[in-house]
Protein backbone atom coordinates (compact mmCIF):
# COMPACT_ATOMS: atom_id res chain seq x y z
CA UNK A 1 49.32 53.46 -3.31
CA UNK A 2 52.61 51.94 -2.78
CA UNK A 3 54.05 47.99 -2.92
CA UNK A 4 57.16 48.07 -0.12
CA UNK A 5 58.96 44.85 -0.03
CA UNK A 6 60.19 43.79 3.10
CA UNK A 7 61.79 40.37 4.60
CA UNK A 8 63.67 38.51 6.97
CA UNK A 9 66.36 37.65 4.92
CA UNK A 10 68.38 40.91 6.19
CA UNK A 11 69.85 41.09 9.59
CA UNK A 12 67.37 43.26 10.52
CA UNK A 13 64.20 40.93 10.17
CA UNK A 14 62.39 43.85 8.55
CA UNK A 15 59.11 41.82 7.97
CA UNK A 16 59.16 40.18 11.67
CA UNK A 17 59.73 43.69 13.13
CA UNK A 18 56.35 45.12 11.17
CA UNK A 19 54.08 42.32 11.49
CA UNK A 20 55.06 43.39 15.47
CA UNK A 21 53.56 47.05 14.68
CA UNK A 22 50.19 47.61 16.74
CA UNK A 23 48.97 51.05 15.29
CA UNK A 24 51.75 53.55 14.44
CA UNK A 25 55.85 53.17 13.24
CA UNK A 26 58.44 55.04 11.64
CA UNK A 27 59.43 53.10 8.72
CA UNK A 28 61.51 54.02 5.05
CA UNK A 29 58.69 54.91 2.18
CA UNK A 30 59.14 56.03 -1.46
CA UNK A 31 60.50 59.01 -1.93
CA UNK A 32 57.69 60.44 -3.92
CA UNK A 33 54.95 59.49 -1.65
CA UNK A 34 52.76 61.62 0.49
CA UNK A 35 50.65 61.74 3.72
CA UNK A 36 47.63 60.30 2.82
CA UNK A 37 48.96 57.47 0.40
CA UNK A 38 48.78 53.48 1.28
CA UNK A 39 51.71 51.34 1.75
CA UNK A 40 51.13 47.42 0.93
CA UNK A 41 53.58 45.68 2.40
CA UNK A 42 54.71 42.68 0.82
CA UNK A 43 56.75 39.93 3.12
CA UNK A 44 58.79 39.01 0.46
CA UNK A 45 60.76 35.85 2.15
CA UNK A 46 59.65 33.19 2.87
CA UNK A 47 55.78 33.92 2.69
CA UNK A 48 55.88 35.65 -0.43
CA UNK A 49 52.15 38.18 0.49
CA UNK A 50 51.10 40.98 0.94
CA UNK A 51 49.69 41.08 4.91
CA UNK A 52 50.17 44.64 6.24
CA UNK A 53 48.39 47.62 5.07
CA UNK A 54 49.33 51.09 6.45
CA UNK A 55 48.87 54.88 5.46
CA UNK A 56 51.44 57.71 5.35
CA UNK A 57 50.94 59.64 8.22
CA UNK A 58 53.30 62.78 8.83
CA UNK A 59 55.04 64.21 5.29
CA UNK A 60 57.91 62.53 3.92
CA UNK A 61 61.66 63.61 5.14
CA UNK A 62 64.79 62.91 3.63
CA UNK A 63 67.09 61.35 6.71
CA UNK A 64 70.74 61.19 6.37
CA UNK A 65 71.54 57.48 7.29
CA UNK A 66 75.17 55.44 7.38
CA UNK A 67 76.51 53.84 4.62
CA UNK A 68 79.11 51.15 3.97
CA UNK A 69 77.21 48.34 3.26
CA UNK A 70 75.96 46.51 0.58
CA UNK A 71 73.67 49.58 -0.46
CA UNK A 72 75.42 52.45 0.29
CA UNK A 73 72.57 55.50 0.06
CA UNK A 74 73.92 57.88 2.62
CA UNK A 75 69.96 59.20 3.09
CA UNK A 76 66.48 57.49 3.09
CA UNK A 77 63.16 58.64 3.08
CA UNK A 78 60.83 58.24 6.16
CA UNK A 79 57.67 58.95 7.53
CA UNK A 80 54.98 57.93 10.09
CA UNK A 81 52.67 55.19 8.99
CA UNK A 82 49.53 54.13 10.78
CA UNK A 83 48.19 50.32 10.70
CA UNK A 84 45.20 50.43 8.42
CA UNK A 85 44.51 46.80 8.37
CA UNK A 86 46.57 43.37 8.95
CA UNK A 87 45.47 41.04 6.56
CA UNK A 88 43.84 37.81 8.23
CA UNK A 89 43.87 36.42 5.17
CA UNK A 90 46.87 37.48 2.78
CA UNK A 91 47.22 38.40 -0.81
CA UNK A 92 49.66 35.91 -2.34
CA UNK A 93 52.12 36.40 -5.29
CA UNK A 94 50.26 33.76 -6.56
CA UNK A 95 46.79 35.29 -6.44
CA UNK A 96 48.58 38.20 -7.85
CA UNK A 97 49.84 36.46 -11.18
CA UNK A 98 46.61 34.62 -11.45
CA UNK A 99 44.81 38.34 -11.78
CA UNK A 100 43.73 38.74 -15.41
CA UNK A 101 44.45 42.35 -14.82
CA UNK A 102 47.79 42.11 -12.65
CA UNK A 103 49.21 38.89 -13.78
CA UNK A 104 50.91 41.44 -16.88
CA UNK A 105 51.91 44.13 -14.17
CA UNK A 106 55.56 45.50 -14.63
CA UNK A 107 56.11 45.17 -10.86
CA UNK A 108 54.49 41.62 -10.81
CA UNK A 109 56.51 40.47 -13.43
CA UNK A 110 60.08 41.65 -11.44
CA UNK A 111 58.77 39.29 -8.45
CA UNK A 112 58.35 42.66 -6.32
CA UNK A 113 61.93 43.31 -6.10
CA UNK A 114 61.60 46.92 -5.19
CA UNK A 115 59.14 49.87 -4.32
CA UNK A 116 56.47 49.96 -6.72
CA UNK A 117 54.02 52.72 -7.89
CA UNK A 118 50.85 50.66 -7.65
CA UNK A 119 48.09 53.66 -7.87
CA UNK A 120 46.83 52.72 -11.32
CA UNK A 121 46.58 49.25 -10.27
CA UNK A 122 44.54 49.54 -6.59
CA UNK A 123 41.23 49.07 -7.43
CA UNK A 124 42.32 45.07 -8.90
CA UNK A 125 44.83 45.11 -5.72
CA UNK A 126 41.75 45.98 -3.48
CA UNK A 127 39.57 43.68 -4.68
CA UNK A 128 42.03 40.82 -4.19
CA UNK A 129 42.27 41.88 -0.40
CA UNK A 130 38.84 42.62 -0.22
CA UNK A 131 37.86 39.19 -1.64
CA UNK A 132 39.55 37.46 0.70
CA UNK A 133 38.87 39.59 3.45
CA UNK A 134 35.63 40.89 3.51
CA UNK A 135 35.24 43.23 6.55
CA UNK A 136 37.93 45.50 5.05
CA UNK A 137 35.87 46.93 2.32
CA UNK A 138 34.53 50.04 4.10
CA UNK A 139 37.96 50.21 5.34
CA UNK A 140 39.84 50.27 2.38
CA UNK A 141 39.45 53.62 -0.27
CA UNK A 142 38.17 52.57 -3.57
CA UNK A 143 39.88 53.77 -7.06
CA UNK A 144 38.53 57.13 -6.27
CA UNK A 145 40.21 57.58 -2.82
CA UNK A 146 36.97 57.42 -0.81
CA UNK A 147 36.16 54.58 1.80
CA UNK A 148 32.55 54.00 1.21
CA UNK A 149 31.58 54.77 4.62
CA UNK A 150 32.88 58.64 3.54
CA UNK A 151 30.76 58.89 0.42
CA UNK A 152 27.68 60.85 0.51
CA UNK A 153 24.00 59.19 -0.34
């Protein structure tokens, strides 16, 4: 599982064009994720939550992209993501540094300020979105990757 900040403090209202996203987008994802992984995307300015939950669809390319401005990577990484769920009811940064078990977090602590590794820490980031919204749960995998609808009796 990945944390992607994303805003609309950039030109390119990033966080406007997303929450737009019906089912399926190309969007930039860490370079050392795979198909199959989650992408929580945190709207970093103003609202400061996570809303927007989406898989890795297609493998991840390396795309040669222009440079010259502020950040000037001449490649990204990319892949297809499909719209797991859109949070009805989003995961705050404050719910997130209330956590007894996230509040300590390395990426909590940096105010999300970049992609962020979250595996080890999904099943405390699941419960938070589960918590506050329930019909997700059989949607969501648990800490062993399996949606409970998937498991076997």
């Amino acid at each position: 599982a990945w944390l992607q900040p994303v805003s609309d403090g950039t030109a390119g209202r990033y966080s406007s064009r997303l929450s737009a996203v019906k089912t399926r987008t190309e969007w930039t994802v860490a370079s050392q994720a795979h198909e199959g992984d989650l992408v929580l995307f945190y709207h970093s300015t103003p609202r400061k939550e996570i809303a927007d939950v989406f898989r890795v669809a297609s493998p991840v390319r390396m795309e040669r992209t222009r440079g010259g401005g502020w950040n000037s990577r001449t490649r990204d990484w990319f892949a297809d993501l499909v719209r797991v769920a859109r949070l009805r009811s989003p995961v705050t940064l404050a719910h997130l540094k209330a956590h007894a078990a996230l509040k300590d977090a390395g990426w909590i602590r940096s105010n999300i300020v970049s992609r962020a590794r979250v595996t080890v820490d999904w099943p405390f980031v699941r419960e938070l979105i589960v918590e506050r919204n329930a019909a997700l749960g059989s949607r969501l995998p648990d800490a062993d990757g399996f949606r409970r609808s998937a498991r076997r009796k």
